[in-house]
Protein backbone atom coordinates (compact mmCIF):
# COMPACT_ATOMS: atom_id res chain seq x y z
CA UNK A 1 171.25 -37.21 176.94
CA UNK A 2 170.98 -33.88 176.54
CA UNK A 3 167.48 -31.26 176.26
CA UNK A 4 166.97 -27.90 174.56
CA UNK A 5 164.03 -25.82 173.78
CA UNK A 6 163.35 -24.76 170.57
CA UNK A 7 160.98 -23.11 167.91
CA UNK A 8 159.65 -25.74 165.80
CA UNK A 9 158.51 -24.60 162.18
CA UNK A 10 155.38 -27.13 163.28
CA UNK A 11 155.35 -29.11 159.95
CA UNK A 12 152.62 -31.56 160.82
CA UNK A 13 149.58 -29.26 161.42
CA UNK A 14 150.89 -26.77 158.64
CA UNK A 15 150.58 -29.48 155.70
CA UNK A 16 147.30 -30.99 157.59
CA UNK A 17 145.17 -28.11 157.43
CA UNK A 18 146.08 -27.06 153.50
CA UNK A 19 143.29 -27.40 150.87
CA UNK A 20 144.54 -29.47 147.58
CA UNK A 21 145.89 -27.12 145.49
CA UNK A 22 148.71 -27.18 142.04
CA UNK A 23 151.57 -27.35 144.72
CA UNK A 24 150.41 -30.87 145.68
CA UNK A 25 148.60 -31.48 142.22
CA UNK A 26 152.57 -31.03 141.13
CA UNK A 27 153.97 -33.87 143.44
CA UNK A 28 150.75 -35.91 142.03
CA UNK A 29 151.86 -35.48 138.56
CA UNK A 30 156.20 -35.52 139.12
CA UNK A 31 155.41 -39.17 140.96
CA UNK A 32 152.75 -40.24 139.28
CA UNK A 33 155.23 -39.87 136.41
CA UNK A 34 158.09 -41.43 138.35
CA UNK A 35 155.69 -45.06 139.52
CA UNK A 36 154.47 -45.07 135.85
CA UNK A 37 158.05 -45.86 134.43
CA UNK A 38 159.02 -47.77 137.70
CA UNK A 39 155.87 -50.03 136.55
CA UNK A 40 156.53 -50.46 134.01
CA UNK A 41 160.17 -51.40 134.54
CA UNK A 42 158.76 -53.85 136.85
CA UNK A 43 157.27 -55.43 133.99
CA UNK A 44 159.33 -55.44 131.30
CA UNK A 45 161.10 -59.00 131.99
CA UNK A 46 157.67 -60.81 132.28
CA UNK A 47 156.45 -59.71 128.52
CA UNK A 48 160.22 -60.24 127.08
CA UNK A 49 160.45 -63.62 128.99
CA UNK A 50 158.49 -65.93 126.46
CA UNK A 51 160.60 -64.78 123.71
CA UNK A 52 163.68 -65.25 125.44
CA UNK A 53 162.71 -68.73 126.27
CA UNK A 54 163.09 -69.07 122.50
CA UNK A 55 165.28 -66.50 121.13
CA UNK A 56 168.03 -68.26 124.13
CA UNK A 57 166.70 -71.44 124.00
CA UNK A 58 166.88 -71.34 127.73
CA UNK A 59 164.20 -73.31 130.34
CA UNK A 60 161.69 -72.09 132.46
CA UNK A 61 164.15 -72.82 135.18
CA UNK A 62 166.70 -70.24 133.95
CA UNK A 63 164.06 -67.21 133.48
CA UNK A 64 162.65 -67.98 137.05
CA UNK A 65 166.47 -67.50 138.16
CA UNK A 66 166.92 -64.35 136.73
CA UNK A 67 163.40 -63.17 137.77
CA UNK A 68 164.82 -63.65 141.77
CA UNK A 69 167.76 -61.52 140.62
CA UNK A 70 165.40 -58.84 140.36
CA UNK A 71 164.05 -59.22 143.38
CA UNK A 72 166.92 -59.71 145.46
CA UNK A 73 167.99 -56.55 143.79
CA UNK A 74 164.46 -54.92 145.07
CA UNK A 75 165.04 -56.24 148.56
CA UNK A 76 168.32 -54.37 148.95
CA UNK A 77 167.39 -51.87 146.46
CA UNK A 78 164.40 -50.71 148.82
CA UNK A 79 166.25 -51.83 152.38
CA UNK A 80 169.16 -48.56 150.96
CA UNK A 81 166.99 -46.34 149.78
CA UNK A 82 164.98 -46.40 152.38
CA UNK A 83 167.98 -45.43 154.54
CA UNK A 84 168.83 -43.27 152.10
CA UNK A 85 166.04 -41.16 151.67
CA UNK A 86 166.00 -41.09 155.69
CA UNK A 87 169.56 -40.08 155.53
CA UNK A 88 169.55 -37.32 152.82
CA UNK A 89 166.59 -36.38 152.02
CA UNK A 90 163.35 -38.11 150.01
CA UNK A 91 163.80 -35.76 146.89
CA UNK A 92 167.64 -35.67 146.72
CA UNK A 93 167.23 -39.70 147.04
CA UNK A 94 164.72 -40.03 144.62
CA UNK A 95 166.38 -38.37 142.04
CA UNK A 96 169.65 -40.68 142.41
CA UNK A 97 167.35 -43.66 142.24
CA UNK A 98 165.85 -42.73 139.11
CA UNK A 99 168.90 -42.21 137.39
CA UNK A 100 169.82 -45.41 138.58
CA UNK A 101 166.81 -47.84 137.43
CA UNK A 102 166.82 -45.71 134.33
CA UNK A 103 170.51 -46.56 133.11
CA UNK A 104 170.40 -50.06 134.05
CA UNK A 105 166.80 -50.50 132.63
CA UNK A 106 168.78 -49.30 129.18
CA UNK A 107 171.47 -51.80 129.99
CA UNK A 108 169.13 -54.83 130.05
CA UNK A 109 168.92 -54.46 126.29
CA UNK A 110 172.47 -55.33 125.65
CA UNK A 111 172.42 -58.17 127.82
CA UNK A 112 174.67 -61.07 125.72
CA UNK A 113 173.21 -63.90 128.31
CA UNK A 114 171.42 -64.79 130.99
CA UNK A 115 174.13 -64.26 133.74
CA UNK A 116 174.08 -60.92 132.21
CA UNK A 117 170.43 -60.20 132.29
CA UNK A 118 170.40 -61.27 135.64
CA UNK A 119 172.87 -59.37 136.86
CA UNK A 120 171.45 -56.12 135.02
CA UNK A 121 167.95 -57.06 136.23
CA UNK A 122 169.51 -57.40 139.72
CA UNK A 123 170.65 -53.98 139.34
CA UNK A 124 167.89 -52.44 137.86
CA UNK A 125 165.30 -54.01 140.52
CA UNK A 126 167.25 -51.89 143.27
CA UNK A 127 166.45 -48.91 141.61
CA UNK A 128 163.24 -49.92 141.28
CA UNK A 129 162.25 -50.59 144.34
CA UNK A 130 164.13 -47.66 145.60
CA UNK A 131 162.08 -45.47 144.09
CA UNK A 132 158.44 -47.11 144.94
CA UNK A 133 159.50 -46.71 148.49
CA UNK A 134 160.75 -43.13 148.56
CA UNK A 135 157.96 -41.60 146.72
CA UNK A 136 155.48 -43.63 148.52
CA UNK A 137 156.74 -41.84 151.72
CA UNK A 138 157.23 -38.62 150.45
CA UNK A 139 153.34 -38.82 149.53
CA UNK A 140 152.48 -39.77 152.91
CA UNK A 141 154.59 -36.98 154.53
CA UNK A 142 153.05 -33.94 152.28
CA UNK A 143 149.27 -34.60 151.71
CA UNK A 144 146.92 -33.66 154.41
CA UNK A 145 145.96 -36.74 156.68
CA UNK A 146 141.79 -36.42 155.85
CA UNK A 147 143.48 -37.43 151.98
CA UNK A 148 146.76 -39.13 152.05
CA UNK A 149 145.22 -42.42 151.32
CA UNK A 150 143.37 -41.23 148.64
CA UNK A 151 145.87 -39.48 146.55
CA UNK A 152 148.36 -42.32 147.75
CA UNK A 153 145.96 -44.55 145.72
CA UNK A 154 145.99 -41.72 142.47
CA UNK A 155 149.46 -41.43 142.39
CA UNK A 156 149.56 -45.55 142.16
CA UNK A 157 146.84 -45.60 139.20
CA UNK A 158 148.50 -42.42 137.24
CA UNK A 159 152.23 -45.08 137.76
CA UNK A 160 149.88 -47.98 137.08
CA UNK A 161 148.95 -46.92 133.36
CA UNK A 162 152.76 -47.46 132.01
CA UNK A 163 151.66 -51.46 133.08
CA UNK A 164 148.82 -51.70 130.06
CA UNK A 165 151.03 -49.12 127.79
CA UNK A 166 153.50 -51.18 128.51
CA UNK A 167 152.36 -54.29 127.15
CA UNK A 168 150.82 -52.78 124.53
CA UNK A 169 154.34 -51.50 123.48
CA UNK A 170 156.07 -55.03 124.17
CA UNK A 171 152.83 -56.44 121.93
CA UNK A 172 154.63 -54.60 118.84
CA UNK A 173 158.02 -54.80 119.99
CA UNK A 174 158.64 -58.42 120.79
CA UNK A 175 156.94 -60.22 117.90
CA UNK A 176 158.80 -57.36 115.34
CA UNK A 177 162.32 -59.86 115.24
CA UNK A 178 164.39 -62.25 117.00
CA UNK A 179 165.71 -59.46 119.08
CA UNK A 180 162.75 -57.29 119.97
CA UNK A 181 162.34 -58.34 123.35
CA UNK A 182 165.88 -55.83 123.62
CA UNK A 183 163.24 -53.08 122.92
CA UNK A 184 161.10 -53.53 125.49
CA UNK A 185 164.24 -52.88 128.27
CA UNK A 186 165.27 -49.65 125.94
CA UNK A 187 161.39 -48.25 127.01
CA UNK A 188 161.81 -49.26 130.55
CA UNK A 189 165.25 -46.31 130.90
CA UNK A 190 162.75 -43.15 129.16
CA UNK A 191 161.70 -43.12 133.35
CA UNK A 192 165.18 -40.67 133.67
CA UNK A 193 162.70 -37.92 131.83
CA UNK A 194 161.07 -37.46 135.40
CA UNK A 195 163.79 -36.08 136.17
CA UNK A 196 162.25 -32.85 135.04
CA UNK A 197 159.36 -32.87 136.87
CA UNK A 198 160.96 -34.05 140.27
CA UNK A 199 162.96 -30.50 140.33
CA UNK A 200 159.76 -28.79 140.70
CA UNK A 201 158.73 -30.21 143.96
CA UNK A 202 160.07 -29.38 147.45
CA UNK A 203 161.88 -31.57 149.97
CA UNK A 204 159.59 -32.71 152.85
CA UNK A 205 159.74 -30.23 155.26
CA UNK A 206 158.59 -32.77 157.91
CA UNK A 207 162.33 -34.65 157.29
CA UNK A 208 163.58 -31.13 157.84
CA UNK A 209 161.92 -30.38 160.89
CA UNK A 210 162.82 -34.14 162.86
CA UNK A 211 166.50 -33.35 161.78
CA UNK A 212 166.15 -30.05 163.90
CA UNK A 213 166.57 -27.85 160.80
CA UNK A 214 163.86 -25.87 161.61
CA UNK A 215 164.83 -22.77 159.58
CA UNK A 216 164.52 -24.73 156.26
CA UNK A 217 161.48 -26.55 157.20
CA UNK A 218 160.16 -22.93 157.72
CA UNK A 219 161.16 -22.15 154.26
CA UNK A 220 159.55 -24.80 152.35
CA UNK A 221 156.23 -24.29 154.41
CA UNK A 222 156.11 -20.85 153.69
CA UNK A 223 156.81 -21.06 150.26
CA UNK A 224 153.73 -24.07 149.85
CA UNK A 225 151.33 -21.71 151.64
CA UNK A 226 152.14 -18.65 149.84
CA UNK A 227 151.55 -20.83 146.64
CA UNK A 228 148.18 -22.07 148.46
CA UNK A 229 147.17 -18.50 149.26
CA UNK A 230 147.52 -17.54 146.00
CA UNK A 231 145.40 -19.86 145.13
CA UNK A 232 142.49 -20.69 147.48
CA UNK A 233 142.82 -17.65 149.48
CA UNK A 234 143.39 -17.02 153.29
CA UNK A 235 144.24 -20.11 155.23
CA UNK A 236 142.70 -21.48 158.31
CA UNK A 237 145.14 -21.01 161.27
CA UNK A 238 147.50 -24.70 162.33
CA UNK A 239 146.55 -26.38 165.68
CA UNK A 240 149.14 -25.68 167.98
CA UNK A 241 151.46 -28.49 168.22
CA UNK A 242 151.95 -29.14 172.20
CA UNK A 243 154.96 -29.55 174.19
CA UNK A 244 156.59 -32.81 173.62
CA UNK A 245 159.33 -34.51 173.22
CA UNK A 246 160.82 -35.72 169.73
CA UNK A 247 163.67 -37.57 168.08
CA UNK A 248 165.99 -35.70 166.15
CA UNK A 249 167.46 -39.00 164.56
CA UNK A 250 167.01 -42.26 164.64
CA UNK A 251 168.75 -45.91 164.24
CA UNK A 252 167.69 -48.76 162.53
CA UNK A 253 167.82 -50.67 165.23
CA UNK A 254 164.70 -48.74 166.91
CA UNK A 255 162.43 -50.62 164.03
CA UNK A 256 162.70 -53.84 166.10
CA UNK A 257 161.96 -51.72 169.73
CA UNK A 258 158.61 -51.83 171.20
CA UNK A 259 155.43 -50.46 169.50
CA UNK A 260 157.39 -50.80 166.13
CA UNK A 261 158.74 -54.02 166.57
CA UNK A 262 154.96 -55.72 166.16
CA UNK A 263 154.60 -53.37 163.45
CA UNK A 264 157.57 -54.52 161.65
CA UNK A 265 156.58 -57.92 161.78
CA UNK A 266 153.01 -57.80 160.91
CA UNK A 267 154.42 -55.63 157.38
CA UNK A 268 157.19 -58.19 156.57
CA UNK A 269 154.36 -60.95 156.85
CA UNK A 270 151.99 -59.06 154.65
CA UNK A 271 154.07 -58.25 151.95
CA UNK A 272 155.86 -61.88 151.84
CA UNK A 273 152.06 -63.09 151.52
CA UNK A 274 151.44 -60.11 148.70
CA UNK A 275 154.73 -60.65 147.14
CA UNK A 276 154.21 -64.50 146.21
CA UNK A 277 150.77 -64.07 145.65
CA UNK A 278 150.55 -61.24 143.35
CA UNK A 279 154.19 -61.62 141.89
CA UNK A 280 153.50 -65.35 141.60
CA UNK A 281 150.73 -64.52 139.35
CA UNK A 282 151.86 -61.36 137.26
CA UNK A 283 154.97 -62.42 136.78
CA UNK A 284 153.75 -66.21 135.71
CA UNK A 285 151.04 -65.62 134.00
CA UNK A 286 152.33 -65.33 130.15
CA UNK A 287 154.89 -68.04 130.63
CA UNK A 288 152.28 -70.47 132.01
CA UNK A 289 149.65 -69.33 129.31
CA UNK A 290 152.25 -70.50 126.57
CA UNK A 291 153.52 -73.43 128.40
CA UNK A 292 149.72 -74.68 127.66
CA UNK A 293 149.61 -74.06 124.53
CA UNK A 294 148.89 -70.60 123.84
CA UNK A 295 151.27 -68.84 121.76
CA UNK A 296 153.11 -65.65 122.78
CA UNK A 297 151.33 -62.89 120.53
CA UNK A 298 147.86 -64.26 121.66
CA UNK A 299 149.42 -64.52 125.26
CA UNK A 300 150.79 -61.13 125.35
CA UNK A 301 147.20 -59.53 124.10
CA UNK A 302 145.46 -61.52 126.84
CA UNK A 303 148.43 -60.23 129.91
CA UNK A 304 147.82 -56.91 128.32
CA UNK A 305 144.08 -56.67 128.91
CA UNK A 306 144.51 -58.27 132.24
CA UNK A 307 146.90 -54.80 133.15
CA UNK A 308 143.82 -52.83 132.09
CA UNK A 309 142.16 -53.61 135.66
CA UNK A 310 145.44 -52.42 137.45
CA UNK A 311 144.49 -48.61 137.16
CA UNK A 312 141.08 -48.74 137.77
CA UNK A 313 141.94 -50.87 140.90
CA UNK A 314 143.89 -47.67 142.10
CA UNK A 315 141.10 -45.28 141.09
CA UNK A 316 138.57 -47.09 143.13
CA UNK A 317 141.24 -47.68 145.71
CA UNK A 318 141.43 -43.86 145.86
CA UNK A 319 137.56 -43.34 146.27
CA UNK A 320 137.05 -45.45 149.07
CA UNK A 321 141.02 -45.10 151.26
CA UNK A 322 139.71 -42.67 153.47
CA UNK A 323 136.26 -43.28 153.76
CA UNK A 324 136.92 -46.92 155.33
CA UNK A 325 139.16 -47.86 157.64
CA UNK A 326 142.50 -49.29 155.84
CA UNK A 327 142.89 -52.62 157.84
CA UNK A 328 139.22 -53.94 156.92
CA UNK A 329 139.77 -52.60 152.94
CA UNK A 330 143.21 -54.51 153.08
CA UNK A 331 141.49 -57.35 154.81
CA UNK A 332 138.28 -57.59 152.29
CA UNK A 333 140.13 -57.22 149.03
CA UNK A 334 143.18 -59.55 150.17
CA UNK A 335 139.90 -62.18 150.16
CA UNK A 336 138.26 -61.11 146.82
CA UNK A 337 141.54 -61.11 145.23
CA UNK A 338 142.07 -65.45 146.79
CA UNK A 339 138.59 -65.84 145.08
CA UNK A 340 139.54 -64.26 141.22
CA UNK A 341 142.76 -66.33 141.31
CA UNK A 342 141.07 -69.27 142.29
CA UNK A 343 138.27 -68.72 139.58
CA UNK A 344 141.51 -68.15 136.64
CA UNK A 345 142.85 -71.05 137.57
CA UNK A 346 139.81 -73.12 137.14
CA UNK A 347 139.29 -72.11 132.88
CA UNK A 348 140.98 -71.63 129.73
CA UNK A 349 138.50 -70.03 127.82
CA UNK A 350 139.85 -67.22 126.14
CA UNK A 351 136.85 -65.06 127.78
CA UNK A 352 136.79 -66.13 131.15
CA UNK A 353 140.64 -66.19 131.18
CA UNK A 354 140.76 -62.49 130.85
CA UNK A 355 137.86 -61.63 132.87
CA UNK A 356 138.88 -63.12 135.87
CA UNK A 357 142.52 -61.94 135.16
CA UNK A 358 141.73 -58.38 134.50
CA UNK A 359 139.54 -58.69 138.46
CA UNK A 360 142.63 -60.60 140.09
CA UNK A 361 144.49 -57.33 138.19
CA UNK A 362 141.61 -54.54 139.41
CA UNK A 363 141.51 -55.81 143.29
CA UNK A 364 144.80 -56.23 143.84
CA UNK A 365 145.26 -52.92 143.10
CA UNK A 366 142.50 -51.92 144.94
CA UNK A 367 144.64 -53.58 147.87
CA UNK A 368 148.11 -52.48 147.09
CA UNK A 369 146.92 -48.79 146.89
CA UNK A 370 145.85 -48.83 150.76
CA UNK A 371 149.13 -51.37 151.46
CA UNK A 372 151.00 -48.44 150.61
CA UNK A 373 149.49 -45.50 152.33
CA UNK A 374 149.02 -48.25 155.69
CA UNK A 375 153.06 -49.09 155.49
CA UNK A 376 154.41 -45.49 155.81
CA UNK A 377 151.47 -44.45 158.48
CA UNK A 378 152.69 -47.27 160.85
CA UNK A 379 156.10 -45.46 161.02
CA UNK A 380 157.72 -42.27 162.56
CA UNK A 381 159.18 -39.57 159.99
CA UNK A 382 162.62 -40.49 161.23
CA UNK A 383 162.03 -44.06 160.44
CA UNK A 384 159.51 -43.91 157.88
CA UNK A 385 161.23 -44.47 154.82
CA UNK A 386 163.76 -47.25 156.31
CA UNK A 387 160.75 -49.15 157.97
CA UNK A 388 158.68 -48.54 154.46
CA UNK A 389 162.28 -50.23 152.66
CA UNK A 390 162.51 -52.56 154.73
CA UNK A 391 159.34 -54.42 155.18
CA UNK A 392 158.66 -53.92 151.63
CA UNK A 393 161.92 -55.15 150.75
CA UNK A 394 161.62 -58.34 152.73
CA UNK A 395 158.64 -58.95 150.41
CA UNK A 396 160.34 -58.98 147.35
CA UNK A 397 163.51 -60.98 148.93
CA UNK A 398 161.04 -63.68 149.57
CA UNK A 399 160.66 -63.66 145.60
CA UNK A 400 163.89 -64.75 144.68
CA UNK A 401 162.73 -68.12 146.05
CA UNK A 402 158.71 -67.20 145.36
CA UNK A 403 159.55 -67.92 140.87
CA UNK A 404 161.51 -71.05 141.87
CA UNK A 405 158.41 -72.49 144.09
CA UNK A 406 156.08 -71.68 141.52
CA UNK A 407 157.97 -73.57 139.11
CA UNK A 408 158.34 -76.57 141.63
CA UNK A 409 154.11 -75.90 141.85
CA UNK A 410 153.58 -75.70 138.26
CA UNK A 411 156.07 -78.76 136.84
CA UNK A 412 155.46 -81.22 139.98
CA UNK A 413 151.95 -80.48 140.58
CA UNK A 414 150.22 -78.98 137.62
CA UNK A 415 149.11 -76.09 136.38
CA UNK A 416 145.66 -75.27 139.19
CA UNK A 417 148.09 -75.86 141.95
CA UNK A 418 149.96 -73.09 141.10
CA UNK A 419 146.17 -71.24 142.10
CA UNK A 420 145.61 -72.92 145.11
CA UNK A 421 148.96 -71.59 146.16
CA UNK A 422 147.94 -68.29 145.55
CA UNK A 423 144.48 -67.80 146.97
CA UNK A 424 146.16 -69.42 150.53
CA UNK A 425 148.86 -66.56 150.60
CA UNK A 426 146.15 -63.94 150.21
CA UNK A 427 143.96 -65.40 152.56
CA UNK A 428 147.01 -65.65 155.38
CA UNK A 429 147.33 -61.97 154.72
CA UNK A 430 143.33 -61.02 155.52
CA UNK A 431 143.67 -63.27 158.57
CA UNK A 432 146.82 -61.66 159.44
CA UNK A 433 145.57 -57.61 159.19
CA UNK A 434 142.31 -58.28 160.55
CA UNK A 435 144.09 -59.75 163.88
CA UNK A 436 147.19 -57.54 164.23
CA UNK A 437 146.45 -54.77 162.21
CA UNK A 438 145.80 -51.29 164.02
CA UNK A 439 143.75 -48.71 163.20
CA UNK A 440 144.68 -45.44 161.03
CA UNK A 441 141.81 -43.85 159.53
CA UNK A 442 142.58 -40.16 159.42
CA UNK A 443 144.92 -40.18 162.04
CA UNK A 444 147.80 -37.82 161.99
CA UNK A 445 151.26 -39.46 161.75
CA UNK A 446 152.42 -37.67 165.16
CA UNK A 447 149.12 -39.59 166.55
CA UNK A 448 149.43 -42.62 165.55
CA UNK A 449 153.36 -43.36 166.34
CA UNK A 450 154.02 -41.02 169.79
CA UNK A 451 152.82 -43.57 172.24
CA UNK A 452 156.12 -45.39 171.75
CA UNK A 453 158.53 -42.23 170.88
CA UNK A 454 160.66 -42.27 173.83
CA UNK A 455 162.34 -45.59 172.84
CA UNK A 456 164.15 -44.16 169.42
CA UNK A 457 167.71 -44.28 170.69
CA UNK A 458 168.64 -39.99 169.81
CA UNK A 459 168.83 -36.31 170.63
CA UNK A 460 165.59 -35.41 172.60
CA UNK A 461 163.78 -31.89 172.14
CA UNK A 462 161.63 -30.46 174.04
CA UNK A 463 159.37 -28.68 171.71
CA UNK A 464 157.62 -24.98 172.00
CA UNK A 465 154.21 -24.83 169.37
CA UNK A 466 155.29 -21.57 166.86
């Protein structure tokens, strides 16, 4: 294995030390527009379901079948494009992946069956997923460390608003005709208009610089503190990266290889855990509403209001990310969010049914937010995105099983097991991060993932601070 020195354009301090400014309020608004379509893509089955289950004429059986389509799609979906974005870049990747969800999101509405459906949903989910897990590391790779968790959270709750709009949109569009649940889908592909905003931001000159192209890492960061100049004035000097050795690629093996290997497994548990617990309710909840009696244009009004919580769940998420430390937030909410599940499941007053819906909504979030920001800290740049895919991807394969057990729950054991269910998976996850978790609070990413560098299996550099 061979060593050079070189001149590193010193990436990590540059970004760290910059004050928020319209360069980063940019890649704020450009994602926040990408997550709210891939929301609401997300979605878009769950409000169209009831009305397929009488437009088709097809069983709760069938819709949880093509529900795991979706997420099988995700789990590969977010596994590639994880690589991907590793591979090629996080903007050029992005901007594939939202073509992608967008044309098979328009696809969905001329689905003739439900092997069609699933198939397109299987599709679209990959894009989906894709998409949350590129821009959720590009976020972490170009705010400053002192905020990444917070604007993590603000990019989630600006993506998070297309969930309420959303249902508002399927309220009109379903119950308009036999076929109006096709409608909902055709809403889902408008996402392929952030394609105009994603040409406006740069690629993450921290992916340039651990590929050793230091000369357009140099670039970028010039440009974004030129901008920043302009705008906030003279900048404070960078801390001056020491010598030390990096990784100028990486393989995918090197996720399973000491410090990253217990990281690896402590994400793939959490987000199984989130996945059926969250997923098992969202995705459930207006099917099992109308199963009991309900019917669908009451049912969609009442998942609608419950989406209200979602984006105030991010908002607060985004006030307190960085003041606490994001193992205990992840731990607490994981527990408050057991307790408003529990507390659904136990009424079906009209009232109560949203209130405690629109909190199970409003904490998850809350939690999701700092899962997020937590996932792509616990990773090195060169593996960030594929370790982000993949342990988030894991937790959505588990879901093409997750819609089948909650049907065995719900049709063997009644309608409050399906609860119980939930509230154990999100107390297994605050057991879980509260014993394994480490510690992240404004930590920079070269901090928190050099003590186990040396074992990424790849060109070595030996670096000189510019």
């Amino acid at each position: 294995m061979s060593t050079k020195v070189v001149s590193i354009a010193n990436s990590s301090n540059r970004l760290d030390r910059l004050p928020i400014s319209r360069v980063h309020r940019m890649v704020l608004l450009a994602l926040g527009f990408v997550y709210f379509f891939d929301y609401s893509d997300l979605n878009t089955f769950s409000y169209a379901a009831p009305a397929l289950i009488k437009s088709w004429n097809i069983s709760v059986r069938t819709i949880a079948l093509i529900t795991s389509m979706s997420f099988l799609g995700m789990f590969i979906g977010s596994s590639l494009g994880g690589r991907l974005a590793d591979k090629i870049g996080r903007k050029k990747a992005m901007t594939y992946m939202v073509v992608w969800f967008s044309l098979f999101s328009l696809l969905n509405a001329f689905a003739w069956d439900p092997i069609s459906l699933g198939v397109f949903r299987f599709l679209t989910g990959m894009g989906v997923a894709a998409v949350t897990v590129i821009a959720g590391t590009y976020i972490t790779e170009f705010f400053p460390a002192a905020t990444r968790g917070k604007y993590q959270a603000l990019c989630v709750m600006v993506g998070l608003i297309g969930i309420p709009i959303t249902s508002w949109v399927s309220r009109l569009l379903v119950p308009a005709g036999p076929e109006g649940w096709r409608l909902v889908f055709v809403w889902g592909g408008l996402g392929i208009l952030s394609l105009f905003l994603i040409r406006k931001i740069e690629e993450s000159p921290r992916w340039y610089e651990t590929r050793g192209e230091f000369d357009k890492a140099e670039a970028i960061l010039q440009k974004i503190e030129a901008s920043v100049t302009r705008e906030k004035g003279v900048l404070p000097s960078p801390a001056v990266s020491q010598e030390k050795k990096i990784v100028q690629a990486a393989s995918f093996m090197d996720l399973f290889k000491g410090q990253y290997s217990k990281r690896t497994m402590l994400l793939i548990g959490v987000w199984i855990l989130q996945t059926f617990g969250f997923y098992g309710f969202g995705s459930w909840a207006p099917t099992l509403l109308v199963k009991n009696g309900m019917d669908i244009e009451k049912t969609l009004t009442v998942a609608t209001l419950f989406t209200l919580g979602a984006p105030l769940g991010a908002f607060v998420g985004s006030l307190i990310s960085d003041r606490f430390e994001r193992k205990w937030t992840i731990t607490v909410t994981s527990v408050f969010v057991a307790i408003a599940g529990l507390l659904y499941g136990l009424t079906f007053n009209p009232v109560f049914i949203v209130i405690f819906g629109f909190l199970l909504n409003l904490i998850e979030r809350v939690f999701s937010s700092n899962l997020y920001a937590y996932t792509s800290e616990l990773y090195p740049t060169e593996l960030r995105a594929s370790g982000t895919g993949l342990t988030y991807g894991i937790g959505r394969l588990s879901n093409t099983v997750g819609p089948m057990l909650i049907s065995f729950i719900f049709t063997g054991y009644g309608y409050f097991s399906v609860f119980i269910f939930i509230a154990v998976c999100w107390l297994s996850v605050a057991i879980t991060v509260s014993i394994f978790g480490p510690y992240t609070k404004k930590r920079g990413l070269e901090d928190l993932n050099i003590e186990d560098a040396t074992i990424i299996s790849s060109i070595e550099v030996d670096l000189k601070a510019r």
